[in-house]
C-alpha atoms as a PDB file:
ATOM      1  CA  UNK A   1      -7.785   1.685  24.302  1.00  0.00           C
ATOM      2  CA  UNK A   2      -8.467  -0.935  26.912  1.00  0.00           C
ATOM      3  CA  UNK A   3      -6.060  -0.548  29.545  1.00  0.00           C
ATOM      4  CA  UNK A   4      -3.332   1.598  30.339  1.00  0.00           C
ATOM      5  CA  UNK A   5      -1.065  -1.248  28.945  1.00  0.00           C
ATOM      6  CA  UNK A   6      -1.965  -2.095  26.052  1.00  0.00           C
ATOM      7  CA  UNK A   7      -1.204  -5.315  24.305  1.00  0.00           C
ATOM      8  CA  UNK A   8       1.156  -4.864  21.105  1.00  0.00           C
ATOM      9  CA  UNK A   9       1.256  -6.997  18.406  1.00  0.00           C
ATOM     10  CA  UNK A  10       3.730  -6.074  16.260  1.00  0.00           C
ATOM     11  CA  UNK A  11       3.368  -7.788  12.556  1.00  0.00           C
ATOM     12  CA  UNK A  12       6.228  -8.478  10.252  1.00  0.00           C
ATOM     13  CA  UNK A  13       5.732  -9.556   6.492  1.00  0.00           C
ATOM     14  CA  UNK A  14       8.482 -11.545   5.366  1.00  0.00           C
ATOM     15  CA  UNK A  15       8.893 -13.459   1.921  1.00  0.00           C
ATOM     16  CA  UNK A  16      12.415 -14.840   1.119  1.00  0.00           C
ATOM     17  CA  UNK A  17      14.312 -13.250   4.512  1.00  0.00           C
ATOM     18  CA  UNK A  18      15.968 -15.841   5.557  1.00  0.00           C
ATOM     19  CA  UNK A  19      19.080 -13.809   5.869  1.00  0.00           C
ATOM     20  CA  UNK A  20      18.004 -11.221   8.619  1.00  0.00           C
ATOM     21  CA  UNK A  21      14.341 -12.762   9.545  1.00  0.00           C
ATOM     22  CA  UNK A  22      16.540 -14.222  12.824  1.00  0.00           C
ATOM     23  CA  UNK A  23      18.129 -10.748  13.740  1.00  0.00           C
ATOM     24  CA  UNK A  24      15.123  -8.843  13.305  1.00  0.00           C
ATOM     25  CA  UNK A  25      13.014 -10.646  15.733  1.00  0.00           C
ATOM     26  CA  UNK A  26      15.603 -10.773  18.104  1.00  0.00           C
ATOM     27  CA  UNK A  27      15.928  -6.709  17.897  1.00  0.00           C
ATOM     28  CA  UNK A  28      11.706  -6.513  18.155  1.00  0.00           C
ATOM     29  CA  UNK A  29      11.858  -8.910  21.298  1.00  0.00           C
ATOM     30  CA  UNK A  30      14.743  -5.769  22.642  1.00  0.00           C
ATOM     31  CA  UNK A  31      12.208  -3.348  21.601  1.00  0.00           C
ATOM     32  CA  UNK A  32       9.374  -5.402  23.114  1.00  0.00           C
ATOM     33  CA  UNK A  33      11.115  -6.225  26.270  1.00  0.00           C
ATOM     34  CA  UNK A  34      12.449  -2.104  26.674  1.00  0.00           C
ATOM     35  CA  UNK A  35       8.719  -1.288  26.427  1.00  0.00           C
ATOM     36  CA  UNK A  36       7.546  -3.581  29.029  1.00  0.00           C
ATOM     37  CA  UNK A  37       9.690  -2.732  31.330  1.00  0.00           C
ATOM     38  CA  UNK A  38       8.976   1.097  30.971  1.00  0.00           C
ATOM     39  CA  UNK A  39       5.633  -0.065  31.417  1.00  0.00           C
ATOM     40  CA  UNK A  40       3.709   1.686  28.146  1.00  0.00           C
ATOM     41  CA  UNK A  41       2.900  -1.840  26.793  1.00  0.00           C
ATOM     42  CA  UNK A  42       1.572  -5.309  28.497  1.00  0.00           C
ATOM     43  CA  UNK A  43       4.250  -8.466  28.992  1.00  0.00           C
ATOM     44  CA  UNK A  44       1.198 -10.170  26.885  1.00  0.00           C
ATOM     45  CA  UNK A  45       2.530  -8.661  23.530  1.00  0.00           C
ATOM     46  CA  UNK A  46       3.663 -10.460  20.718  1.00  0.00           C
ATOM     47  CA  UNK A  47       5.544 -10.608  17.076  1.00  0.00           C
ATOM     48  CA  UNK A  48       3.596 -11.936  14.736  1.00  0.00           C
ATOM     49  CA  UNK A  49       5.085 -12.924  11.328  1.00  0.00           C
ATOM     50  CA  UNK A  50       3.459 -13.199   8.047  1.00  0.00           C
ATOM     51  CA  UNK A  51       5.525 -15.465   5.272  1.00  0.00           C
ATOM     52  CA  UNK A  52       4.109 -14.892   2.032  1.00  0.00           C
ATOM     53  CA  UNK A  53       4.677 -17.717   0.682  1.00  0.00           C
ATOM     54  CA  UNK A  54       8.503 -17.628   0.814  1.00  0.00           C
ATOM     55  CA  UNK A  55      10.271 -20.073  -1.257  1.00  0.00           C
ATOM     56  CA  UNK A  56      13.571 -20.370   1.093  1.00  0.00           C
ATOM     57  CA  UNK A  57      14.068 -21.513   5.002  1.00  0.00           C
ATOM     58  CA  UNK A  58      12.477 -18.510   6.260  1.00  0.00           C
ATOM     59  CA  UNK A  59       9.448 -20.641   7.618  1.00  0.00           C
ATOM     60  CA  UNK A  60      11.497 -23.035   8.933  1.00  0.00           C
ATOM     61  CA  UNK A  61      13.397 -20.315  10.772  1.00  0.00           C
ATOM     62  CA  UNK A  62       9.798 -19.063  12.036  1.00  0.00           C
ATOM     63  CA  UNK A  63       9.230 -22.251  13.215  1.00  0.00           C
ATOM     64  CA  UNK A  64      11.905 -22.968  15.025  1.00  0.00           C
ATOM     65  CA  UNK A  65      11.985 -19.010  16.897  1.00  0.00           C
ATOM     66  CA  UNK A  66       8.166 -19.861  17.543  1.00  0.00           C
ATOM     67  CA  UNK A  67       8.925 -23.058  19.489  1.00  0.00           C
ATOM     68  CA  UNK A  68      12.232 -21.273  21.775  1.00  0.00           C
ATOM     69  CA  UNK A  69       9.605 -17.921  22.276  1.00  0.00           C
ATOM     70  CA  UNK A  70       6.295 -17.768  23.310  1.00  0.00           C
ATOM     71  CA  UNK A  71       5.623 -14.291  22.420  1.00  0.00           C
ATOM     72  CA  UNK A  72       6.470 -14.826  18.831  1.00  0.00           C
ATOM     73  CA  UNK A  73       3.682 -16.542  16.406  1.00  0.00           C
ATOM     74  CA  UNK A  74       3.163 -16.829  12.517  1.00  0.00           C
ATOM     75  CA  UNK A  75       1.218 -17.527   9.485  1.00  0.00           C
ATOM     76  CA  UNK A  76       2.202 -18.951   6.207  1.00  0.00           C
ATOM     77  CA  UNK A  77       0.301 -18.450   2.930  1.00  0.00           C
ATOM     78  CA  UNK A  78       0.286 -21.427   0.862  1.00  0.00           C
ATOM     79  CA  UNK A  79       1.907 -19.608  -2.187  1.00  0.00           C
ATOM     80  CA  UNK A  80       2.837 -15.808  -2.532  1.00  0.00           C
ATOM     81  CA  UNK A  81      -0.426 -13.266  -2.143  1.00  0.00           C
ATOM     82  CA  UNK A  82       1.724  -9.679  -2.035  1.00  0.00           C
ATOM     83  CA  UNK A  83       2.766  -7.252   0.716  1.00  0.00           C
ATOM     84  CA  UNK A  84      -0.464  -5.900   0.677  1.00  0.00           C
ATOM     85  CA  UNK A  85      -2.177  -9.349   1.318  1.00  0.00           C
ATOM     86  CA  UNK A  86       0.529  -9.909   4.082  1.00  0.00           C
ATOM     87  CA  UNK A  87      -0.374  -7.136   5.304  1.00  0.00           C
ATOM     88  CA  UNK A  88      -4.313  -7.679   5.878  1.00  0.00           C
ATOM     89  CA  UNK A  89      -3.706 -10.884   7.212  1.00  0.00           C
ATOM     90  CA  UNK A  90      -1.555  -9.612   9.732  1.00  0.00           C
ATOM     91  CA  UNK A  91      -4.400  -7.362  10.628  1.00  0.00           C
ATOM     92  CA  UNK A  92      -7.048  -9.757  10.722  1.00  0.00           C
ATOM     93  CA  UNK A  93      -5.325 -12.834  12.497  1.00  0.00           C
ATOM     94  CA  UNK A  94      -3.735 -10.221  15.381  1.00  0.00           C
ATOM     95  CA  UNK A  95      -7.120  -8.601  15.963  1.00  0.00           C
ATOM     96  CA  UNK A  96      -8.551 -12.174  16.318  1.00  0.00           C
ATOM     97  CA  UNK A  97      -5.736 -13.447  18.821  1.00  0.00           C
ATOM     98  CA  UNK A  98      -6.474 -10.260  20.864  1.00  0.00           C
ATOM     99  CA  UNK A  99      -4.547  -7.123  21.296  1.00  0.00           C
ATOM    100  CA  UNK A 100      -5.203  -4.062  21.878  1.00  0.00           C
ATOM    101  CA  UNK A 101      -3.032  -2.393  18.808  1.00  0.00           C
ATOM    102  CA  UNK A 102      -1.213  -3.057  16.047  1.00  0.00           C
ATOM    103  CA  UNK A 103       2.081  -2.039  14.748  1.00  0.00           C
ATOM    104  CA  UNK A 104       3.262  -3.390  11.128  1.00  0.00           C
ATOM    105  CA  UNK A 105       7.202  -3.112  10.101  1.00  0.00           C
ATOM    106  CA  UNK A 106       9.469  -4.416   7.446  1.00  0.00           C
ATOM    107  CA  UNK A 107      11.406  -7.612   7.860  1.00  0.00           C
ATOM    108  CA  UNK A 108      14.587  -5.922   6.961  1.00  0.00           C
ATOM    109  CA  UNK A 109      13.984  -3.344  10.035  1.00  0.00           C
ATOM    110  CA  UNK A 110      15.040  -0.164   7.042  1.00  0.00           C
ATOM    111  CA  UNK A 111      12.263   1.187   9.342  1.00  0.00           C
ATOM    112  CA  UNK A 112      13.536   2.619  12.275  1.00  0.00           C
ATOM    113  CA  UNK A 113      12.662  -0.096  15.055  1.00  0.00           C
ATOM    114  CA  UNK A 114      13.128   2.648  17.777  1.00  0.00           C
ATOM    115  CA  UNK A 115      10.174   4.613  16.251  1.00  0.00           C
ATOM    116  CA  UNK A 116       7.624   2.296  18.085  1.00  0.00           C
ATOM    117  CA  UNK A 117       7.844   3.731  21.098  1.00  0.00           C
ATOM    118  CA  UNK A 118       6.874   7.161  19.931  1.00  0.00           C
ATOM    119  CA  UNK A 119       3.882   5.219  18.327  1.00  0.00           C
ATOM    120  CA  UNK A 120       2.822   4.071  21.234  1.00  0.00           C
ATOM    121  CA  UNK A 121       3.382   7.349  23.699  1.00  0.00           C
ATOM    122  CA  UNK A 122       0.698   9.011  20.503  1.00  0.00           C
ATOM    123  CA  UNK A 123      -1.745   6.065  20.680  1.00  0.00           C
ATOM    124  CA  UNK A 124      -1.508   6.201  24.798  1.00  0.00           C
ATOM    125  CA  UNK A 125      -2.404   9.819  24.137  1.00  0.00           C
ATOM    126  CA  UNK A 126      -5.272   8.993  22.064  1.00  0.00           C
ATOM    127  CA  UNK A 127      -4.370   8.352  19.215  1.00  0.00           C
ATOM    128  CA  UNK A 128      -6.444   5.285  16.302  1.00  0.00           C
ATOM    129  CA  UNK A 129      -3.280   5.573  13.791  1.00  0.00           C
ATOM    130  CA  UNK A 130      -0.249   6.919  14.120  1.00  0.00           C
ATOM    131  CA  UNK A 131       1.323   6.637  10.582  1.00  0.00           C
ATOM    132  CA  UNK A 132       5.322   6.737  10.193  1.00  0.00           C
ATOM    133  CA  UNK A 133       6.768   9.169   7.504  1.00  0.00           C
ATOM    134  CA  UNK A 134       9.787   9.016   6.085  1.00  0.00           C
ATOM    135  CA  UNK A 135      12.669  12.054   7.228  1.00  0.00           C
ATOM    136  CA  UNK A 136      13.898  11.153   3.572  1.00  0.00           C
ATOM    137  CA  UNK A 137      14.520   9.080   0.503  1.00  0.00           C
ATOM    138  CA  UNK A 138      18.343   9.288   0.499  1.00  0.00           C
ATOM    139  CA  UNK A 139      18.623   5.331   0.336  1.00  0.00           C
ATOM    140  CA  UNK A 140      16.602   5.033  -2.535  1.00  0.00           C
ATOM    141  CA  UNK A 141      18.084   5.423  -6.056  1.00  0.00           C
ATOM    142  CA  UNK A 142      17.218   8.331  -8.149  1.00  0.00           C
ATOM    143  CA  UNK A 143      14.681   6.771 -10.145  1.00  0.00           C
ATOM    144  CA  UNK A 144      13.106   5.203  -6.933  1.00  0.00           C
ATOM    145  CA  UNK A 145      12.858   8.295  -5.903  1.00  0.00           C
ATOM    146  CA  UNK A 146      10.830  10.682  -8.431  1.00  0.00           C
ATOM    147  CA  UNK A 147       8.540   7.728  -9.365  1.00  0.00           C
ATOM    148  CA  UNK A 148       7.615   7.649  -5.270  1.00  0.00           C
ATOM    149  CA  UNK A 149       7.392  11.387  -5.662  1.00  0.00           C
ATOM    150  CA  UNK A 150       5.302  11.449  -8.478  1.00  0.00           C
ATOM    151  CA  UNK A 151       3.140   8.550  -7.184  1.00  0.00           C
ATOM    152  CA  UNK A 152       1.962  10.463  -3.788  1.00  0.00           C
ATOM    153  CA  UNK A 153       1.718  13.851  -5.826  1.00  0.00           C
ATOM    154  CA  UNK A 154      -0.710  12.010  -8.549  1.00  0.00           C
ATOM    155  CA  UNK A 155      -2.293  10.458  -5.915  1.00  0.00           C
ATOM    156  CA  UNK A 156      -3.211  13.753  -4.543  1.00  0.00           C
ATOM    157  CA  UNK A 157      -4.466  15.309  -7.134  1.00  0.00           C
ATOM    158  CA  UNK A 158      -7.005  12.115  -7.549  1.00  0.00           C
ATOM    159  CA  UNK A 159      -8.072  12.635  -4.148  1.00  0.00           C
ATOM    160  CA  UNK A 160      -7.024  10.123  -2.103  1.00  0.00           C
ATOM    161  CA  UNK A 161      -5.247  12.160   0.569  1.00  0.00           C
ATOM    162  CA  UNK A 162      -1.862  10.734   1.027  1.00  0.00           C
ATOM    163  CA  UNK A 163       1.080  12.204   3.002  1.00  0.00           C
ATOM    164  CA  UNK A 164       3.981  12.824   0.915  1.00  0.00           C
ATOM    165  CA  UNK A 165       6.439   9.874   2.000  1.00  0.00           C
ATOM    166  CA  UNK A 166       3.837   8.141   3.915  1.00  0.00           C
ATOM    167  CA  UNK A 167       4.793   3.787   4.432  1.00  0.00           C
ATOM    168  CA  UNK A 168       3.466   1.181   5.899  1.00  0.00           C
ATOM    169  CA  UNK A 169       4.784   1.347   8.921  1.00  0.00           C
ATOM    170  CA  UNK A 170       2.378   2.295  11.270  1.00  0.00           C
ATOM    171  CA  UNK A 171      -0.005   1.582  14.425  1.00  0.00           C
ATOM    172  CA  UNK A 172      -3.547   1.374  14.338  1.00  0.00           C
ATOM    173  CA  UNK A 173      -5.973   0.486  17.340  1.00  0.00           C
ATOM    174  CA  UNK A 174      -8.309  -2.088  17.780  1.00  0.00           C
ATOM    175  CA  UNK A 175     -10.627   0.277  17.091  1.00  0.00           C
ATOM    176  CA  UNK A 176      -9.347   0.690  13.543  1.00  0.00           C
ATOM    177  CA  UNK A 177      -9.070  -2.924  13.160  1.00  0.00           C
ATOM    178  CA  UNK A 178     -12.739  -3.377  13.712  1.00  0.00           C
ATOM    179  CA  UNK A 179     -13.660  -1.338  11.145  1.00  0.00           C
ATOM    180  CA  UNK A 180     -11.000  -2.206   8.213  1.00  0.00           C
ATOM    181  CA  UNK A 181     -13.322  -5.472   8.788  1.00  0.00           C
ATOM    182  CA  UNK A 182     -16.118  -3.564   7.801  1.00  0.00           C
ATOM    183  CA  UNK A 183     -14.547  -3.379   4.174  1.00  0.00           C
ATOM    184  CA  UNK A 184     -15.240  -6.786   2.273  1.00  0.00           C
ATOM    185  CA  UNK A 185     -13.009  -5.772  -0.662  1.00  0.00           C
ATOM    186  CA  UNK A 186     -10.278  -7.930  -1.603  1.00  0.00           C
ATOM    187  CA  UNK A 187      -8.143  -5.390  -3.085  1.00  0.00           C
ATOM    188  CA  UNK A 188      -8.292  -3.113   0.389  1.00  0.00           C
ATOM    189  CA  UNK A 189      -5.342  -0.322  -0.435  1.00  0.00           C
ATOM    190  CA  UNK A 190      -4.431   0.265   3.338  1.00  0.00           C
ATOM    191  CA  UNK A 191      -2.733   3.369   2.844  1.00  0.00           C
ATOM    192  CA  UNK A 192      -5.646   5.002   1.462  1.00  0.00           C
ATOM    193  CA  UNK A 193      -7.757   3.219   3.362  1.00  0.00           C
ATOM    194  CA  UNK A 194      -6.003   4.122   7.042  1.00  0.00           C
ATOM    195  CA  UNK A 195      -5.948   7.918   6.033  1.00  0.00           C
ATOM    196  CA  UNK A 196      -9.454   8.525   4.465  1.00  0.00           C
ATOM    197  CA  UNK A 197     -11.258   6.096   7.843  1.00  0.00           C
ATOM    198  CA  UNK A 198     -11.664   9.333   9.785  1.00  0.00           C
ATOM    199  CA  UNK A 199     -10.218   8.452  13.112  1.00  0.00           C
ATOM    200  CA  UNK A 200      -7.627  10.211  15.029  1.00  0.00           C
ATOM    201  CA  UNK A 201      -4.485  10.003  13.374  1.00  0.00           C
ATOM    202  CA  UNK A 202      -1.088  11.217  14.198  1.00  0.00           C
ATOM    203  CA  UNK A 203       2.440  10.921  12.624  1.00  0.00           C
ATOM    204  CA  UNK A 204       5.590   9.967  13.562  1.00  0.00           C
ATOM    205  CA  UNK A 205       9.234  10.611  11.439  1.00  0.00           C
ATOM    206  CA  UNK A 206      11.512   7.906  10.885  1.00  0.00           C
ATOM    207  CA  UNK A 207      14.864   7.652   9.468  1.00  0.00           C
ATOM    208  CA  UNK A 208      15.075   4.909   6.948  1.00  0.00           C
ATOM    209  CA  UNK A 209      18.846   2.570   7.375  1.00  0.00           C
ATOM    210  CA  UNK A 210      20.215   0.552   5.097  1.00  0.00           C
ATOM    211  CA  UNK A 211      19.422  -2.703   4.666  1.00  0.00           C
ATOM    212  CA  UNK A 212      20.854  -5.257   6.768  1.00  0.00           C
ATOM    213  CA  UNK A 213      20.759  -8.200   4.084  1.00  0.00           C
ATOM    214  CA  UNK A 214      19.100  -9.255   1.054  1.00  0.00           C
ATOM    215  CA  UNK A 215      17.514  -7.203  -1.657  1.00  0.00           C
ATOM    216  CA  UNK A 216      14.413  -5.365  -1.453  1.00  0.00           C
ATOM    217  CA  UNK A 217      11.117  -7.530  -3.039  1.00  0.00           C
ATOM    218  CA  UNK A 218       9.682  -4.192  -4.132  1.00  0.00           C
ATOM    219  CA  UNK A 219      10.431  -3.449  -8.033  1.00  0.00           C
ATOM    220  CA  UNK A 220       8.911  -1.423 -10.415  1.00  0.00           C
ATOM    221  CA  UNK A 221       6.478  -3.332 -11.586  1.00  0.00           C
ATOM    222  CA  UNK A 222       4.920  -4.438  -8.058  1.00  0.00           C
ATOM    223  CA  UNK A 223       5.366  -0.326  -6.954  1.00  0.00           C
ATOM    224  CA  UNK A 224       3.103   0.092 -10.131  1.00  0.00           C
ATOM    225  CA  UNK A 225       0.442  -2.096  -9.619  1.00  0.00           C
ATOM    226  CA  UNK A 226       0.402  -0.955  -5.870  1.00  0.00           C
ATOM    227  CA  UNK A 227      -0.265   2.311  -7.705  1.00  0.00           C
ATOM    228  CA  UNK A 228      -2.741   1.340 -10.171  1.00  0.00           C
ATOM    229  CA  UNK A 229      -4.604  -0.518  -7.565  1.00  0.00           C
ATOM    230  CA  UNK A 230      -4.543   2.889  -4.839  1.00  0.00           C
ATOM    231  CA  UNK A 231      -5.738   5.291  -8.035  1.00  0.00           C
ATOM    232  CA  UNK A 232      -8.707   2.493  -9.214  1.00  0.00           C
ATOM    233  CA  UNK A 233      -9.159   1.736  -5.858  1.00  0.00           C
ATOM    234  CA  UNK A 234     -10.181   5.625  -3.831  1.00  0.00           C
ATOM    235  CA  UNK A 235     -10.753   7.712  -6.735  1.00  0.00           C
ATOM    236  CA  UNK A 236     -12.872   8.082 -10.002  1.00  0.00           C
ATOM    237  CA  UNK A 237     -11.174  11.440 -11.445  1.00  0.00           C
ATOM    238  CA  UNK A 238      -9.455   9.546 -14.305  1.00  0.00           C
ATOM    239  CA  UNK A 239     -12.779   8.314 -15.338  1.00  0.00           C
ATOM    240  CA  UNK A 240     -14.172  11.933 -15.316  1.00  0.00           C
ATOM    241  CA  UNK A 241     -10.882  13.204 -16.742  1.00  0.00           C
ATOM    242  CA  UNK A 242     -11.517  10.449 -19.800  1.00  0.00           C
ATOM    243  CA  UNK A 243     -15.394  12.162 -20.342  1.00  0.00           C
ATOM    244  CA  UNK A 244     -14.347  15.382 -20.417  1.00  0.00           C
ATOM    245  CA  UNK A 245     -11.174  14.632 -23.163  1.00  0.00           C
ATOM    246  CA  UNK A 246     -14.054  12.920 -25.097  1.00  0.00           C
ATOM    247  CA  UNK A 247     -16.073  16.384 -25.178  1.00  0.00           C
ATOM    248  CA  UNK A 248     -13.311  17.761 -25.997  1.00  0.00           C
ATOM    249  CA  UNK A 249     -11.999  15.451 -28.678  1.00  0.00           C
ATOM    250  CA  UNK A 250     -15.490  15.341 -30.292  1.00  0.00           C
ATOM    251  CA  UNK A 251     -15.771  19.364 -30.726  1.00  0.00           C
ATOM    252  CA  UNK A 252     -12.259  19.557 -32.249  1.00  0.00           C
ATOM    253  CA  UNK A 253     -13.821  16.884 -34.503  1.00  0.00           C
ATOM    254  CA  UNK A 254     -16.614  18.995 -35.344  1.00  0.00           C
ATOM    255  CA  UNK A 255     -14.747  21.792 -35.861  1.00  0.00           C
ATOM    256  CA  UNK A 256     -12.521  20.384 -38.582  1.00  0.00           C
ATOM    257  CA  UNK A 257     -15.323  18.785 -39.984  1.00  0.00           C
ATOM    258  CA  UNK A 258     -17.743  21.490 -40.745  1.00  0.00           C
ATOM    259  CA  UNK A 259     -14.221  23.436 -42.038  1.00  0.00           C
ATOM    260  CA  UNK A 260     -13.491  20.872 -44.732  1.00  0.00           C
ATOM    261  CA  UNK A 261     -17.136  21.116 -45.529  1.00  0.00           C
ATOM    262  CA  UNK A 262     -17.419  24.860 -45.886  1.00  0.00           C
ATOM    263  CA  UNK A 263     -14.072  24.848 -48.068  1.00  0.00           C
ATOM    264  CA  UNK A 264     -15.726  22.122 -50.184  1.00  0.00           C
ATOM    265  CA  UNK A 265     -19.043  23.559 -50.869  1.00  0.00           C
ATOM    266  CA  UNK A 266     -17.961  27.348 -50.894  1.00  0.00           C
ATOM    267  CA  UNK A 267     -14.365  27.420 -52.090  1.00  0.00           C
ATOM    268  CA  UNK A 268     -14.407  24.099 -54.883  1.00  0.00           C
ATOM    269  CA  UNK A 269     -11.126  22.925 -53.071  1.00  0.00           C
ATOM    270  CA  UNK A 270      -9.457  20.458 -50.969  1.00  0.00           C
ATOM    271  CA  UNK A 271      -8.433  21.810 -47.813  1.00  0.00           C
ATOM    272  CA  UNK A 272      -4.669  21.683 -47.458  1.00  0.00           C
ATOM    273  CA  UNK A 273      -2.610  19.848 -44.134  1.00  0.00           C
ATOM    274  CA  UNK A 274      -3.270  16.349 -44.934  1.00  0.00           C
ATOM    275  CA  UNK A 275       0.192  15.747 -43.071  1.00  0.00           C
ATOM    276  CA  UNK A 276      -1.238  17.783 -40.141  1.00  0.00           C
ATOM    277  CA  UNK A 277      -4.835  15.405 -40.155  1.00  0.00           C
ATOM    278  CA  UNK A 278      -2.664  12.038 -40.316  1.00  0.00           C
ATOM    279  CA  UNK A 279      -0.653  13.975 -36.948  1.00  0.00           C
ATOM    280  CA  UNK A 280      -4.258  14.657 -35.527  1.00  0.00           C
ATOM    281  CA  UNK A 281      -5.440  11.123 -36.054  1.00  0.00           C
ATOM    282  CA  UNK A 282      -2.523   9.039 -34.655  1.00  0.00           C
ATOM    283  CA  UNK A 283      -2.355  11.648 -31.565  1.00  0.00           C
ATOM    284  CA  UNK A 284      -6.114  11.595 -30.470  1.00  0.00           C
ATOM    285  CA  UNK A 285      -5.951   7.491 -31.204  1.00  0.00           C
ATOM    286  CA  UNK A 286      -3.110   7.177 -28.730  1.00  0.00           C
ATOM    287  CA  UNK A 287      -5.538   9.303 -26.210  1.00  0.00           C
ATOM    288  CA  UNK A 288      -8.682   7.086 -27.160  1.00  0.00           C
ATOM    289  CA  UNK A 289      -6.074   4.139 -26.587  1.00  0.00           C
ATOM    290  CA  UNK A 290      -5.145   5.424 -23.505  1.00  0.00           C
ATOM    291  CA  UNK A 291      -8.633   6.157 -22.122  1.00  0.00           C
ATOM    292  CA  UNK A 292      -9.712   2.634 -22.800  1.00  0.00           C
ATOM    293  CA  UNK A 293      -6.384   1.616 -20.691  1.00  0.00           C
ATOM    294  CA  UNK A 294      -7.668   3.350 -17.627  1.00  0.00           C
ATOM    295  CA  UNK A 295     -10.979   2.221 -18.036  1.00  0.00           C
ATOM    296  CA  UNK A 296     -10.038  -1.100 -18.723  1.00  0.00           C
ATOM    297  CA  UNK A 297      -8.050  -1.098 -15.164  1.00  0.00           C
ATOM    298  CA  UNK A 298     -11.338  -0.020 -13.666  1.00  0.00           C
ATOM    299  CA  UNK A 299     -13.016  -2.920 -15.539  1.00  0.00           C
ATOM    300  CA  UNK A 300     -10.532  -5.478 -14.290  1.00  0.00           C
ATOM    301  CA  UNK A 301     -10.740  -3.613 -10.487  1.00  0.00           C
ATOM    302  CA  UNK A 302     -14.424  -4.635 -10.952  1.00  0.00           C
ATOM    303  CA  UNK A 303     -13.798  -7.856 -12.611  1.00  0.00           C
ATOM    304  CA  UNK A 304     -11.355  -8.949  -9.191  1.00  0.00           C
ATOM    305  CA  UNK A 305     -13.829  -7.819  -6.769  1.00  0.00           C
ATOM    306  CA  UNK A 306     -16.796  -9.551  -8.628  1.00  0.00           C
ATOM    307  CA  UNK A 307     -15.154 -13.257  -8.484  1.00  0.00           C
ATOM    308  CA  UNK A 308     -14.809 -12.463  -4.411  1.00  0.00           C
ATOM    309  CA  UNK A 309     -11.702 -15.244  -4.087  1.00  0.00           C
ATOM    310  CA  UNK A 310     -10.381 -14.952  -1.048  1.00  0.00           C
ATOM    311  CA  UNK A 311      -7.340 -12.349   0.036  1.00  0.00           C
ATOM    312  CA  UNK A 312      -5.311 -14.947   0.784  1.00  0.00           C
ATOM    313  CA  UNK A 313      -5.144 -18.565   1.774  1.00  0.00           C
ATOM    314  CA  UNK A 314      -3.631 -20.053   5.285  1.00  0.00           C
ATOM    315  CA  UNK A 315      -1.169 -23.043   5.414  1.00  0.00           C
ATOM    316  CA  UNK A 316      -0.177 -22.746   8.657  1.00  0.00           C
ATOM    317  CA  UNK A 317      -0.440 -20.683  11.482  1.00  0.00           C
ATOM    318  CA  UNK A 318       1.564 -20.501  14.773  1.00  0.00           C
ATOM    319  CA  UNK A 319      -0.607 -19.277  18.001  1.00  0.00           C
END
């Protein structure tokens, strides 16, 4: 921490929110302006927006809040990259304008707004990361809800160390800023990352409103491959999971073989349970199936990395 007031950036993704991208800076600027003048944060902070590559006005609506405040700057990708992308950019570009920390929210403010100021009173106390978790998931639908469940208790058991309705709204310092750039990976999983780093970290509870407009960009398939990508990404137990089901499959194996051969050689007959070997085949082919799934995500992990394209690509950006 450099000062005792600290310069806040606070970034806000956005793809396709032209409907409450207006309205939700205007309610940071409140939030910016209520923390200045309680003096826990410098006039010098900022909003910075991220579009990722929306394909509506929200850009233009950047633009034009940009040019009538001076504290409120953006980026636009030249196509859509992903939250997560958004996300790192944010990082990078706000660390590179100067600040002194960082705090990332949703465009559609679910994520209580008010909560920032108990981020900062923990990172004026000390604190590299304060990370916001969720009072509850009574907004979400019930399938929402048990696939999040099951994600953070899978995710766990992998070992990458995860608090149970953890998000991405948080703050980290500049401190934690300067070394996420110590991580050249393109496919950085920043929840895993931000809670495995090592540096002071604190948490704050949030209740989560209802959405002001739109529709949430998150579906199934994106909350997936954020999955797929946090599991391949900070752990290597499915791999050793997938060796020891091979031991395991192979001694079954032998054990059935060197049964059919005793019964051949000592007894003159054909075993009985051809039904229950046809079971046995198509169930341990589904698991061998399976196995080369997983490591076949770890291939294409690998694969994505190797190429090193870039995270994202700038068309604009607003200082």
């Amino acid at each position: 921490m450099s000062n005792l007031k600290p310069i806040l950036a606070i970034i806000v993704p956005c793809y396709n929110e032209e409907l409450c991208v207006v309205s939700t800076v205007e309610r940071l600027l409140e939030v910016k302006a209520d923390l200045v003048h309680k003096n826990k944060i410098s006039e010098d902070s900022y909003i910075y927006l991220v579009d990722d590559g929306s394909k509506d006005d929200t850009w233009k609506l950047i633009s034009e809040m940009h040019n009538k405040f001076n504290d409120v700057k953006g980026l636009k990708f030249i196509r859509n990259f992903g939250n997560q992308k958004a996300l790192i950019a944010g990082y990078e570009c706000v660390r590179n304008l100067g600040c002194d920390c960082a705090v990332s929210i949703d465009a559609d403010l679910q994520q209580d707004e008010c909560a920032i100021e108990r981020f900062i009173d923990k990172y004026l106390q000390g604190a590299d990361i304060v990370s916001g978790i969720r009072n509850s998931r009574k907004t979400d639908t019930l399938f929402k809800k048990t696939t999040a469940i099951l994600f953070y208790k899978l995710m766990n058991i992998l070992g990458a160390k995860i608090p149970m309705n953890h998000s991405d709204f948080r703050l980290v310092s500049k401190r934690a800023l300067d070394i996420m750039e110590l991580y050249p990976e393109k496919y950085l999983f920043l929840r895993g990352f931000f809670n495995e780093v090592g540096l002071k970290t604190e948490y704050v509870t949030f209740d989560v409103k209802a959405r002001m407009a739109g529709e949430s960009k998150f579906n199934f398939l994106k909350l997936m491959g954020l999955a797929l990508n946090g599991i391949t990404s900070f752990s290597v137990v499915p791999l050793r999971i997938i060796s020891v089901l091979g031991f395991i499959m192979a001694f079954v194996s032998f054990i059935i073989g060197a049964e059919t051969v005793v019964e051949k050689i000592f007894f003159h007959n054909t075993p009985n349970g051809w039904a229950t070997n046809i079971i046995l085949l198509c169930f341990f082919g589904g698991i061998q199936i399976c196995c080369l799934g997983i490591i076949g995500e770890y291939v294409g992990q690998v694969f994505r990395e190797v190429k090193s394209r870039p995270r994202y690509i700038k068309e604009i950006e607003l200082k």
